[in-house]
Protein backbone atom coordinates (compact mmCIF):
# COMPACT_ATOMS: atom_id res chain seq x y z
CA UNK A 1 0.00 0.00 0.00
CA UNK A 2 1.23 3.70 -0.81
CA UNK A 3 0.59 6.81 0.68
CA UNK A 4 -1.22 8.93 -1.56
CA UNK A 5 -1.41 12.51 0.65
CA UNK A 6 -2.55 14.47 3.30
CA UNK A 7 -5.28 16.13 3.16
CA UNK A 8 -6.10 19.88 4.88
CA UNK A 9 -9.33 21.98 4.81
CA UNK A 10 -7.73 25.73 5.00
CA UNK A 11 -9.45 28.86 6.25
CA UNK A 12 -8.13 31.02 2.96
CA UNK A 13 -7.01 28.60 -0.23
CA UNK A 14 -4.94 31.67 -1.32
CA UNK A 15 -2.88 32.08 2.51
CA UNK A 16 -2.30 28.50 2.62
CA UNK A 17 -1.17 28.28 -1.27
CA UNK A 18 1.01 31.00 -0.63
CA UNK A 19 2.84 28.98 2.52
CA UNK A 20 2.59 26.20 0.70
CA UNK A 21 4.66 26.83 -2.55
CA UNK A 22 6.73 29.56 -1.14
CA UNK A 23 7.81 28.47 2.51
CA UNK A 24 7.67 24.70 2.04
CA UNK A 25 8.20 24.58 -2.24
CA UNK A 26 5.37 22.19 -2.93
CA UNK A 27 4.00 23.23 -6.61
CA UNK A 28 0.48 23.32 -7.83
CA UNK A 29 -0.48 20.12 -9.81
CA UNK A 30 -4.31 20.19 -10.06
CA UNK A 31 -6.85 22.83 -8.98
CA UNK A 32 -10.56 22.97 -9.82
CA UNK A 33 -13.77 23.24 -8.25
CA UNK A 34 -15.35 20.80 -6.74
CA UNK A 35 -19.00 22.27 -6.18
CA UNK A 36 -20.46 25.49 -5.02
CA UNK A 37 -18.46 27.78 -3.14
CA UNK A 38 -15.51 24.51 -2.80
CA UNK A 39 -12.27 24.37 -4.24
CA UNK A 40 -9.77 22.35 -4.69
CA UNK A 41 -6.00 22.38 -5.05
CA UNK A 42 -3.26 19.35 -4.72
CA UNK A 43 -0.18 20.23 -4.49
CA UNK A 44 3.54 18.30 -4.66
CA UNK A 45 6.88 18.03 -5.29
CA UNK A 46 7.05 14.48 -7.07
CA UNK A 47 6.38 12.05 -3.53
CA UNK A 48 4.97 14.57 -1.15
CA UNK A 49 1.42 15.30 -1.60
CA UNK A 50 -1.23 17.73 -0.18
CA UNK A 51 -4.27 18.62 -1.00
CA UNK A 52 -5.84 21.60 0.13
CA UNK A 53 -9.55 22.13 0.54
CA UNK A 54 -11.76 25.57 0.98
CA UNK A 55 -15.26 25.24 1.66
CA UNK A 56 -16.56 29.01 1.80
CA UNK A 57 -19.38 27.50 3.84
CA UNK A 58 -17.29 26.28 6.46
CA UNK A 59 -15.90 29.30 8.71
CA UNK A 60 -15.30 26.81 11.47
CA UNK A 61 -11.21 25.58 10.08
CA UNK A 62 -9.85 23.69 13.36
CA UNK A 63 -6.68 21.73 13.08
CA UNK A 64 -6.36 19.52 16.10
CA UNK A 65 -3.87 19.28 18.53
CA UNK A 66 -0.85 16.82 18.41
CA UNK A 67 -0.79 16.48 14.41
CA UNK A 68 1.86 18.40 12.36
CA UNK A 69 3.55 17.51 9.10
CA UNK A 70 6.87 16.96 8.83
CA UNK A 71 8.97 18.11 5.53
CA UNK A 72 12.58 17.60 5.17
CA UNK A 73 15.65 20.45 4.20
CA UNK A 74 18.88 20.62 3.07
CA UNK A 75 19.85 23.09 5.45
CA UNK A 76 17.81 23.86 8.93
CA UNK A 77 19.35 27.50 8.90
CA UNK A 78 18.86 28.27 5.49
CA UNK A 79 15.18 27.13 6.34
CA UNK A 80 15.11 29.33 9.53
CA UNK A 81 16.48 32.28 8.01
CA UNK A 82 13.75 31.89 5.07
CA UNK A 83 10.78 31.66 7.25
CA UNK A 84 11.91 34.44 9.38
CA UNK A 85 12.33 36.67 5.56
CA UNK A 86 9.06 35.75 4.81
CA UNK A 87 7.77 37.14 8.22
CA UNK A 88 6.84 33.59 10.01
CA UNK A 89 7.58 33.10 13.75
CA UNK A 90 9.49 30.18 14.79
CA UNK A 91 7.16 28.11 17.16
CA UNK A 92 9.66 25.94 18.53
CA UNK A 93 13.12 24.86 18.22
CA UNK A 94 15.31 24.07 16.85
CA UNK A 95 15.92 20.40 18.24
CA UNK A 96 18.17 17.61 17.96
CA UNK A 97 17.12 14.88 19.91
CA UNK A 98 20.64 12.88 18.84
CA UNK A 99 23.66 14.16 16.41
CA UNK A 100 21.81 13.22 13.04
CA UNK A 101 18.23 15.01 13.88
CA UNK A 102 17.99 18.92 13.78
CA UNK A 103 14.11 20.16 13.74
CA UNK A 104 11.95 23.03 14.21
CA UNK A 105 8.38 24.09 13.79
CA UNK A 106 6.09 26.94 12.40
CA UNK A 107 2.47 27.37 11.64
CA UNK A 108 1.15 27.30 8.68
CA UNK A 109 -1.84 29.79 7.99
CA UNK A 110 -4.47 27.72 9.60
CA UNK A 111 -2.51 26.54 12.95
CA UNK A 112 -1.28 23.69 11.95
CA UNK A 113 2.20 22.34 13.23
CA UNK A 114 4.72 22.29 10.20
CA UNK A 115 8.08 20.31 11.27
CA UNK A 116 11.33 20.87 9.10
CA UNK A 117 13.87 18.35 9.60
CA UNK A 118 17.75 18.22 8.50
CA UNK A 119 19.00 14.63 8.56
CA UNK A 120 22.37 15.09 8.93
């Protein structure tokens, strides 16, 4: 069995597509709508998939606790230094529970926990 994505329902599809392809670099593959007032949008990099959902009848966007997604860089400063550019707070970190694991974590425009890790 393969994972085939992760899917998010966003407050604003145009916020989240923004943090999306510029702070995490996922590009837009498909986007259509899917009914009245509901759009779609999937977005990827070649494996990682999300789709993004916006229901303008649903004002009520509540992400949970304990759930984040995790997506891996290069280079954890480089990453740091280009969410802080882009005007994102750092919510925590950066970690590194043992010498090969550096993390940290922002959110994304609808609270959710986004994790990027270096594997060193």
């Amino acid at each position: 069995m393969k994972f085939c994505w992760t899917t998010l329902t966003v407050k604003s599809m145009e916020e989240s597509l923004k943090f999306y392809q510029e702070i995490v670099g996922l590009e837009v593959e498909r986007r259509f709508n899917a009914g009245p007032d509901i759009e779609i949008v999937f977005l990827g990099d070649g494996e990682t998939k999300v789709e993004l959902i916006h229901n303008g009848a649903n004002k009520d966007v509540n992400m949970g606790n304990g759930i984040s997604l995790g997506f891996e860089t290069s280079s954890l400063n480089e990453m740091m230094t280009k969410v802080r550019e882009k005007g994102i707070d750092i919510h925590s970190g950066p970690h590194q529970p043992n010498p090969q694991v550096r993390f940290f974590f922002v959110l994304d425009p609808n609270g959710l926990k986004i994790q990027f890790v270096e594997n060193m």
